[in-house]
Protein backbone atom coordinates (compact mmCIF):
# COMPACT_ATOMS: atom_id res chain seq x y z
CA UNK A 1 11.63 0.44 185.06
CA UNK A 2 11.32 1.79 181.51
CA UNK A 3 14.16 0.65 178.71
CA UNK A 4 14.12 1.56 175.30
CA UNK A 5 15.95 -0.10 172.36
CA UNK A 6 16.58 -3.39 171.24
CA UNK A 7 16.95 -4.89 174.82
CA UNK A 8 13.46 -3.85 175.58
CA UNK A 9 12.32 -6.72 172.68
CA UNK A 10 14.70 -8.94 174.59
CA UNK A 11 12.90 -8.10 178.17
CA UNK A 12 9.62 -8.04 176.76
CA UNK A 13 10.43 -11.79 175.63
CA UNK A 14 11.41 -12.72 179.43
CA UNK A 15 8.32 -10.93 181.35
CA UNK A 16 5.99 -12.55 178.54
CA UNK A 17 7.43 -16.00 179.29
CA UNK A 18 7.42 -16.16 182.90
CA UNK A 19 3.71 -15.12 182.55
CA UNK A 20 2.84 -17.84 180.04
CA UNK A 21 4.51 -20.29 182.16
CA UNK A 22 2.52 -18.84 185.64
CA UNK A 23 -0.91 -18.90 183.96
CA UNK A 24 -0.11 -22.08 182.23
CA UNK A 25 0.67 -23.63 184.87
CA UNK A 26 -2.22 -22.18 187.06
CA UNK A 27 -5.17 -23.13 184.44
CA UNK A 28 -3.55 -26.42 183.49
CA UNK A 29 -3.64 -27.39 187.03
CA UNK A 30 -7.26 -25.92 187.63
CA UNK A 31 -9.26 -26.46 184.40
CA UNK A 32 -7.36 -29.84 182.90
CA UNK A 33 -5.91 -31.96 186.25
CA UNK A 34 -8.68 -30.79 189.18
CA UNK A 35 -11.59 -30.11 186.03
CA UNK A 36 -11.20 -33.14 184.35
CA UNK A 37 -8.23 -35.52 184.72
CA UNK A 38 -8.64 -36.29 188.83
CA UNK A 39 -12.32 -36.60 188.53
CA UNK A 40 -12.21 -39.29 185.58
CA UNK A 41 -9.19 -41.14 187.52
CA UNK A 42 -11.59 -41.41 190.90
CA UNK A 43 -10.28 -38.84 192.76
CA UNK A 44 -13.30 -36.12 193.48
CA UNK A 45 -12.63 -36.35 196.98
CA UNK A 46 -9.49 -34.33 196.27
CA UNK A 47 -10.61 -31.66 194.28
CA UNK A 48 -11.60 -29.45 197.02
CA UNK A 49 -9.07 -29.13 199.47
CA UNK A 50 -6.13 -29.30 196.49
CA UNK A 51 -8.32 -26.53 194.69
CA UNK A 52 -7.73 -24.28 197.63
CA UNK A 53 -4.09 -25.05 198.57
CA UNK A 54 -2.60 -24.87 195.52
CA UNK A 55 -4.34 -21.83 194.18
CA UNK A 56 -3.56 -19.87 197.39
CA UNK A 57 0.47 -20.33 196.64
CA UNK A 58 0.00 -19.85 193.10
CA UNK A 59 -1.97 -16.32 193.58
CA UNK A 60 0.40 -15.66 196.70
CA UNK A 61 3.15 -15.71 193.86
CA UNK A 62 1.08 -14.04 190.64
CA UNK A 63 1.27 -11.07 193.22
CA UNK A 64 4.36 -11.35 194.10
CA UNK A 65 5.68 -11.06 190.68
CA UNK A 66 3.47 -8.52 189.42
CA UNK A 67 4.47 -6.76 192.44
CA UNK A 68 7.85 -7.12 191.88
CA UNK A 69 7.58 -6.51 188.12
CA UNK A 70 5.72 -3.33 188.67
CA UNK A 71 7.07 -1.97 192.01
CA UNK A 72 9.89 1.01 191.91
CA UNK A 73 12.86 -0.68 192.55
CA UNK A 74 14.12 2.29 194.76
CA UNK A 75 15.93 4.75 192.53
CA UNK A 76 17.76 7.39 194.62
CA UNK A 77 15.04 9.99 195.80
CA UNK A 78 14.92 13.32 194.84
CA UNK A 79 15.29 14.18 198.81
CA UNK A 80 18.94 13.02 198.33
CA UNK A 81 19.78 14.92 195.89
CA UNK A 82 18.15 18.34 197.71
CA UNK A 83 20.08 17.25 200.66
CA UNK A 84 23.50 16.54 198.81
CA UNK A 85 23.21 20.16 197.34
CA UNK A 86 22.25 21.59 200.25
CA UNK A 87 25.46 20.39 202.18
CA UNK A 88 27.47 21.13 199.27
CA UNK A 89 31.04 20.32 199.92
CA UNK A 90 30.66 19.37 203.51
CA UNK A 91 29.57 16.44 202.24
CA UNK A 92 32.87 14.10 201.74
CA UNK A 93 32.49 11.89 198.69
CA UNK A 94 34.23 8.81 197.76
CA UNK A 95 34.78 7.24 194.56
CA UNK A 96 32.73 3.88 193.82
CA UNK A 97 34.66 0.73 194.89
CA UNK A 98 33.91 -2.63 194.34
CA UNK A 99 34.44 -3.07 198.15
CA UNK A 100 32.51 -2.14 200.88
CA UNK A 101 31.63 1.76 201.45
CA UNK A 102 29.91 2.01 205.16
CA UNK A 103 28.87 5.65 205.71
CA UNK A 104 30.36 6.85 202.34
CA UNK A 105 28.35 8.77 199.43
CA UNK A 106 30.24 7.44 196.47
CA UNK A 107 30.20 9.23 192.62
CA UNK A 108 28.17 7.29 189.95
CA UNK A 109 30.40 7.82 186.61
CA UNK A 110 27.47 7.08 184.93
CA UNK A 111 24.87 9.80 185.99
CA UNK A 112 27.58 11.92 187.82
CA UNK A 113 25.85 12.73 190.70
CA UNK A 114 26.51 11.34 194.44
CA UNK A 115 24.90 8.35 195.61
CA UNK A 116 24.07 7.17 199.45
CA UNK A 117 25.84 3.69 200.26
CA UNK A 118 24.70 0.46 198.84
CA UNK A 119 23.31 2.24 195.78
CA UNK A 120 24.94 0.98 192.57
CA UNK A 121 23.92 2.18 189.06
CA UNK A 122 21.83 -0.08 186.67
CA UNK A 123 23.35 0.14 183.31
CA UNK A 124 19.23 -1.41 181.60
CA UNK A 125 17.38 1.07 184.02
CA UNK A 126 19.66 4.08 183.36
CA UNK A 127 19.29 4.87 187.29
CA UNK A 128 21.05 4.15 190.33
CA UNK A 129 18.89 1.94 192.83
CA UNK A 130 18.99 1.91 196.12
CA UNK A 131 20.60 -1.84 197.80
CA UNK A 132 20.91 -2.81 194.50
CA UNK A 133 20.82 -6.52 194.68
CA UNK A 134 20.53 -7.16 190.06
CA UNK A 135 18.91 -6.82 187.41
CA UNK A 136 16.54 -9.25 186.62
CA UNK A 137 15.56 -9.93 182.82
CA UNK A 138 12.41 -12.50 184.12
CA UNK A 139 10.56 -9.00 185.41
CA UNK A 140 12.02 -6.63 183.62
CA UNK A 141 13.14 -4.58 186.60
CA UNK A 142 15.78 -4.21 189.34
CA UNK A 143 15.80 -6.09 192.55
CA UNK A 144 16.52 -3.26 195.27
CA UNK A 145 15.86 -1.73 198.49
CA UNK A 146 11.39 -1.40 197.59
CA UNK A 147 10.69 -4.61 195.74
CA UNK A 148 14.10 -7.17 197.43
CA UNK A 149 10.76 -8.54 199.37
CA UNK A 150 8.58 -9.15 196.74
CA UNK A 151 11.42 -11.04 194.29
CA UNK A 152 12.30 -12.98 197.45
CA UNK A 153 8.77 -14.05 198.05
CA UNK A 154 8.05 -14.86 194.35
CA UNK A 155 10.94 -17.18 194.14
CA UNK A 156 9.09 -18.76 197.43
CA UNK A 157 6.44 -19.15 196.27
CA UNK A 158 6.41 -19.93 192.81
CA UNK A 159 8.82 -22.47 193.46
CA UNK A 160 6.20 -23.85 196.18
CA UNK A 161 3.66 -23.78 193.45
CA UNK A 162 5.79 -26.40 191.54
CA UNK A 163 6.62 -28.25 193.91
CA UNK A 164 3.29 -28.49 195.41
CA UNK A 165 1.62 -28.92 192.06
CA UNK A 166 3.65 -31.77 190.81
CA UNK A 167 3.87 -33.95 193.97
CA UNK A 168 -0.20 -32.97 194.07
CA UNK A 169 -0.24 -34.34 191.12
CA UNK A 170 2.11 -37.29 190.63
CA UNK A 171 -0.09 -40.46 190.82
CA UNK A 172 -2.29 -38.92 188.19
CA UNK A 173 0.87 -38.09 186.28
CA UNK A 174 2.31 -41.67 186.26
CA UNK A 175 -1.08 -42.76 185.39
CA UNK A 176 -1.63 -40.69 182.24
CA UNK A 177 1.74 -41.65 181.35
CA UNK A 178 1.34 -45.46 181.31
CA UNK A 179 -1.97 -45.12 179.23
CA UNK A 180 -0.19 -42.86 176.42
CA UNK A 181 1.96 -45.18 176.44
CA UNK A 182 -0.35 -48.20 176.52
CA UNK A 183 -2.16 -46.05 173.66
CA UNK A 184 0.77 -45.84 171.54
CA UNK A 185 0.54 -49.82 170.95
CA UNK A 186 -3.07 -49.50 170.38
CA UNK A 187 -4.11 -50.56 174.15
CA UNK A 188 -7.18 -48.62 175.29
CA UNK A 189 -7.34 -48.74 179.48
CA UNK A 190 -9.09 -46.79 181.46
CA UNK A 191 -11.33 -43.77 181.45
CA UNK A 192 -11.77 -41.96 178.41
CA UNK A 193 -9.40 -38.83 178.39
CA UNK A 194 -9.32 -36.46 175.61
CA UNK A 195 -5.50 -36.85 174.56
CA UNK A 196 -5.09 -32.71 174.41
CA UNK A 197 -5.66 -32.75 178.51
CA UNK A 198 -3.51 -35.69 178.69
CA UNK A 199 -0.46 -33.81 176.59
CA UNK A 200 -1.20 -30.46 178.17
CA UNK A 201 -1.08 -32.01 181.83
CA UNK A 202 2.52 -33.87 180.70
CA UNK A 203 3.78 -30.71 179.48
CA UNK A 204 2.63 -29.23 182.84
CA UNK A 205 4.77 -31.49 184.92
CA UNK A 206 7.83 -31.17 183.30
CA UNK A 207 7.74 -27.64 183.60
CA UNK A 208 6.81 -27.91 187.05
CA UNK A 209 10.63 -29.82 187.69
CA UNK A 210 11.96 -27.54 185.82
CA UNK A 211 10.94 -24.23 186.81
CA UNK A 212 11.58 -25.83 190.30
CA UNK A 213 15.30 -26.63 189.19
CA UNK A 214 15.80 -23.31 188.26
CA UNK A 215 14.29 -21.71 191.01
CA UNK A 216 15.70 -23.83 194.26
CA UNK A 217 18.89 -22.71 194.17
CA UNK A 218 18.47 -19.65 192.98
CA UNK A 219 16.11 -19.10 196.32
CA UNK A 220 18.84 -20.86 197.84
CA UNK A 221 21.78 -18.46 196.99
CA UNK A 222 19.55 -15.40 197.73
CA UNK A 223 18.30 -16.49 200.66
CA UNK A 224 22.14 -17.24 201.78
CA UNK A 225 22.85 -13.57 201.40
CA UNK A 226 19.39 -12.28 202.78
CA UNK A 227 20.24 -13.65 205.84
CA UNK A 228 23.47 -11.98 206.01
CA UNK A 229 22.16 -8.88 205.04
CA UNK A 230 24.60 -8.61 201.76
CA UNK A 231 23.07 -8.08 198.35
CA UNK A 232 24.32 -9.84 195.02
CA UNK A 233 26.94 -7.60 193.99
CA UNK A 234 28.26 -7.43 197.74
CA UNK A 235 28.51 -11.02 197.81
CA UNK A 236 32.19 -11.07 196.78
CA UNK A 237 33.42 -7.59 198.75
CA UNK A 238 36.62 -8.89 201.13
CA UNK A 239 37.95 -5.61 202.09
CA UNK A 240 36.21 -5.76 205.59
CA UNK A 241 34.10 -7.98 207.47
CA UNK A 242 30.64 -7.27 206.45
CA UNK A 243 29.55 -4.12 208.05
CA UNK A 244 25.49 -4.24 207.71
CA UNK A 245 25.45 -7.68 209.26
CA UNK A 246 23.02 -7.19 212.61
CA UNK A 247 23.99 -10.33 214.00
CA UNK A 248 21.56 -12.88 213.94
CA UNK A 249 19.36 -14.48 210.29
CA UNK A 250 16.35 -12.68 211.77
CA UNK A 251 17.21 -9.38 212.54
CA UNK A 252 19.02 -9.29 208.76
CA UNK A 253 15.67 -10.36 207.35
CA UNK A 254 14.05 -7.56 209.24
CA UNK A 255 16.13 -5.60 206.82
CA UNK A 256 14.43 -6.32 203.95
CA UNK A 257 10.83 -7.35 205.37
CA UNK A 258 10.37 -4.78 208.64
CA UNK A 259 10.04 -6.24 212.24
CA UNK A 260 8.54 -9.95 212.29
CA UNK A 261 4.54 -9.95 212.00
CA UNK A 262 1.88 -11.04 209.30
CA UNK A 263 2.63 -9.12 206.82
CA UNK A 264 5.88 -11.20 206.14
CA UNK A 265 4.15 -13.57 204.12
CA UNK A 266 2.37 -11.10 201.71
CA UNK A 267 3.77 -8.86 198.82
CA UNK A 268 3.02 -5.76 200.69
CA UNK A 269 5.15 -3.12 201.95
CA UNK A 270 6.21 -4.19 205.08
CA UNK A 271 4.84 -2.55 207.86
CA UNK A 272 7.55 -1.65 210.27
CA UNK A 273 10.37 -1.58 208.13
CA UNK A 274 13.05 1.46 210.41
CA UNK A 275 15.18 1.80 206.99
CA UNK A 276 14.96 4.31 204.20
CA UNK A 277 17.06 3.04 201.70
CA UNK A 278 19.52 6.20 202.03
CA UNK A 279 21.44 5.14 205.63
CA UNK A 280 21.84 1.64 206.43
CA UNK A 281 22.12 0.68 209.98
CA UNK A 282 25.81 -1.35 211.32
CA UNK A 283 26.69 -4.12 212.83
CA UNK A 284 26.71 -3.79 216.81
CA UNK A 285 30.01 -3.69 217.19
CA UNK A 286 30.93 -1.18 214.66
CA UNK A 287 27.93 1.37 215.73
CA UNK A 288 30.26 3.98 216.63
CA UNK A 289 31.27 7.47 216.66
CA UNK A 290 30.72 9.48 213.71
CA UNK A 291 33.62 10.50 211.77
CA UNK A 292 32.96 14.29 212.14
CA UNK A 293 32.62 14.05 216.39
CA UNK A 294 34.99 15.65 217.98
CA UNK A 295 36.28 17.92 214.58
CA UNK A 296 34.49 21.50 215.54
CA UNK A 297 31.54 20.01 217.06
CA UNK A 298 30.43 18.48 220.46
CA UNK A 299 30.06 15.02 221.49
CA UNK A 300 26.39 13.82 222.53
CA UNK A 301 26.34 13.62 226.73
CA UNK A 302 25.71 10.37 226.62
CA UNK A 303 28.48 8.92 224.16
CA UNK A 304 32.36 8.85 225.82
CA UNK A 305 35.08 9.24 223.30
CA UNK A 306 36.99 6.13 224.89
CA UNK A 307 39.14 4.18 222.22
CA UNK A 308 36.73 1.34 222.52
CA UNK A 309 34.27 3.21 220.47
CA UNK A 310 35.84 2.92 217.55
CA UNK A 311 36.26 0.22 214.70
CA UNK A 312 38.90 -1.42 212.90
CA UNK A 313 38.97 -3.44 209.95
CA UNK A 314 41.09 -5.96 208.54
CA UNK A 315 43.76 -3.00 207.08
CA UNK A 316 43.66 -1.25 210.87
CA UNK A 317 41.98 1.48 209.70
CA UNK A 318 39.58 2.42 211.79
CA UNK A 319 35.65 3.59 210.68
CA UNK A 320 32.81 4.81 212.34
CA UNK A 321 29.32 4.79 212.09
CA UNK A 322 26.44 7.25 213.32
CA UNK A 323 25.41 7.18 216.50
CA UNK A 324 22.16 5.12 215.54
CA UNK A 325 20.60 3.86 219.35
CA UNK A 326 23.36 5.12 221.29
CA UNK A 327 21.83 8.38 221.37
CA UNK A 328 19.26 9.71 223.58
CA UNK A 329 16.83 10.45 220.95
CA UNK A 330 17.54 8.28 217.58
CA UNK A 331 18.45 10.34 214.68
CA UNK A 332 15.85 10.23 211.48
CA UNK A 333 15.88 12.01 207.76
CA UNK A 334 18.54 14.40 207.15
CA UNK A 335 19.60 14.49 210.71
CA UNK A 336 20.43 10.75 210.20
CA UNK A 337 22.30 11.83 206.84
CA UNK A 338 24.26 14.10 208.14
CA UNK A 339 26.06 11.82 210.93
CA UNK A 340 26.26 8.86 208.88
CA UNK A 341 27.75 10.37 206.16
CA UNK A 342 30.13 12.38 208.28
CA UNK A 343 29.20 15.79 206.85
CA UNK A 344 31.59 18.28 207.97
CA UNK A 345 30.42 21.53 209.12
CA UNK A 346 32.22 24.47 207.66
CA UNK A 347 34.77 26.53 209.44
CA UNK A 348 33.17 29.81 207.81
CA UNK A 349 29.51 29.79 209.03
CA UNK A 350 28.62 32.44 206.53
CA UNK A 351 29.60 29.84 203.69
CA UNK A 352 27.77 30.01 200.58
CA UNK A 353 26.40 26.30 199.95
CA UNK A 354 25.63 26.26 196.40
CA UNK A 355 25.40 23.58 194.20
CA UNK A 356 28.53 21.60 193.91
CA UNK A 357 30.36 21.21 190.96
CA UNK A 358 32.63 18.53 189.84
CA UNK A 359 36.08 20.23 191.56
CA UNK A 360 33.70 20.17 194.84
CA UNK A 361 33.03 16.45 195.04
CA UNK A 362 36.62 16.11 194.55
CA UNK A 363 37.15 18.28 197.04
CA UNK A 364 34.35 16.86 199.44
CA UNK A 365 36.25 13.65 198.94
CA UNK A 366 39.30 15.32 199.96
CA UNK A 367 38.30 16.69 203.33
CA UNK A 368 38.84 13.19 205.22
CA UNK A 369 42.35 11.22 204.53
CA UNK A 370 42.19 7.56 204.59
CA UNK A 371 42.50 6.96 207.71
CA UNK A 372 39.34 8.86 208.60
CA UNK A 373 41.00 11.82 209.84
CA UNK A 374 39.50 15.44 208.55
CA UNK A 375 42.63 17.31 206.89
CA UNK A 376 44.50 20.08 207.94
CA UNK A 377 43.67 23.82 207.36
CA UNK A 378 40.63 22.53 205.20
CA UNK A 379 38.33 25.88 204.31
């Protein structure tokens, strides 16, 4: 994303340090340790096979951080915003919480238009994002819904760089360091080594441990939530048992990187990936009945309206979700919409749905109570 302003200096700082330290530590590692430092210390043997390994994790995460650098972050489509104007006031909006909003379009104060769940607004970017996880000054962009996978596979692999490239890379390390220091009482042992390689290849260790420090728990915590299908700024909502977690650490993965295959391991859009960014499937047990069913319009065959079907969270108030597998023939695009954000048809089928204004969001938000019930003599 695009800023403007004095923070754009300050990003511009970030992205051009994380680049000087990823092709510092990639040409230090080729050109000064497997060019010239391994060879004098006896180790051509090695060159080879550490040539390719390490290179293949340290291009794996170049990509992934250009990738996630460059990648759309997933601001809210334009489709959205044709379908929240088409709907008009059927379309019950809430205000945003920090607290968890299944099946809710919530208000952004900031760009005053509605926004599909999990979308938050990015203050740098000036856009809402879809599953906005943060913003992240090191790429200059927002981790969300189109580039989560990338950032999670660049703090993989970068960090496996490191960690790779300094255990690689330790004997020769311990060895350089004994002849500086040797050197600094006037000892020469050893093969010559021109004492800008030597430097260089120090300095490239200890950024190796600590890029690594910085980066292990960092793909610690986010790896924590990934696999519990929360985001950063979910991480602390306790109004409800989380109601996006499918279950198990793999199917919540599959919600950020499609349906288990290859192309897991590359920064590529995934390749089976059943999401849009707009309606979020639930957790089993609270893939329910849709708010609207039963208020004007007919129940699918196949779904019974038995108590079990719905919900409750920790308050007793009980939500539902769309019908999502339950149904004979899986809802998709605006179809999906529609149930999952409990659009109420109108009573007047002749009604004029023109473009809201702001009295009709607050009166979309006033068409179902609290307790998920549509109102009374609503028009």
């Amino acid at each position: 994303m695009v800023h403007s302003g004095p923070s754009n200096w300050t990003a511009q700082a970030t992205v051009t340090a994380s680049l000087t330290a990823f092709l510092f530590e990639g040409f230090t590692y080729n050109a000064v340790y497997l060019g010239r430092v391994l060879p004098a210390l006896g180790g051509d043997a090695k060159v080879t096979p550490l040539l390719i390994i390490f290179n293949t994790i340290w291009g794996l995460a170049l990509w992934s951080y250009l990738r996630t650098s460059w990648a759309d972050p997933g601001a809210v489509p334009e489709e959205w915003h044709d379908f929240v104007r088409r709907v008009g006031v059927t379309l019950p909006i809430a205000p945003g919480m920090k607290e968890w909003q299944p099946g809710k379009a919530t208000m952004c104060k900031q760009c005053s238009r509605a926004r599909p769940e999990r979308a938050h607004h990015c203050g740098l970017c000036g856009v809402c994002i879809l599953r906005l996880d943060h913003h992240c000054p090191w790429i200059n962009n927002c981790v969300g819904f189109n580039n989560h996978k990338y950032f999670l596979l660049t703090c993989l692999y970068a960090l496996l760089a490191c960690v790779v490239g300094f255990v690689t890379a330790a004997p020769e390390l311990v060895a350089v360091t004994q002849r500086l220091r040797l050197a600094m009482h006037g000892i020469d042992d050893g093969p010559p080594l021109d004492p800008s390689d030597e430097i260089a290849f120090l300095v490239f260790g200890t950024l190796a441990v600590f890029i690594s420090m910085f980066l292990a728990p960092l793909l610690y915590f986010q790896l924590t939530l990934a696999v519990t299908n929360k985001t950063t700024i979910e991480a602390n909502y306790i109004n409800m048992t989380n109601p996006f977690d499918q279950g198990t650490a793999l199917q919540n993965l599959a919600q950020i990187f499609g349906a288990p295959g290859p192309d897991w391991i590359l920064p590529i859009k995934p390749w089976r990936l059943h999401l849009d960014g707009v309606s979020f499937s639930s957790s089993a047990e609270a893939e329910k009945l849709p708010l609207t069913a039963g208020m004007g319009g007919a129940y699918p065959e196949d779904v019974s309206r038995d108590e079990e079907d719905f919900s409750y969270d920790g308050k007793g108030k009980n939500w539902a979700r769309a019908f999502g597998d339950r149904l004979k023939t899986p809802l998709i695009g605006e179809a999906l919409w529609r149930a999952n954000y409990h659009v109420v048809e109108p009573n007047r089928q002749d009604m004029d749905l023109r473009k809201p204004s702001t009295l009709d969001y607050m009166l979309g938000c006033m068409q179902i109570d609290c307790d998920g019930n549509q109102k009374p003599n609503f028009v």
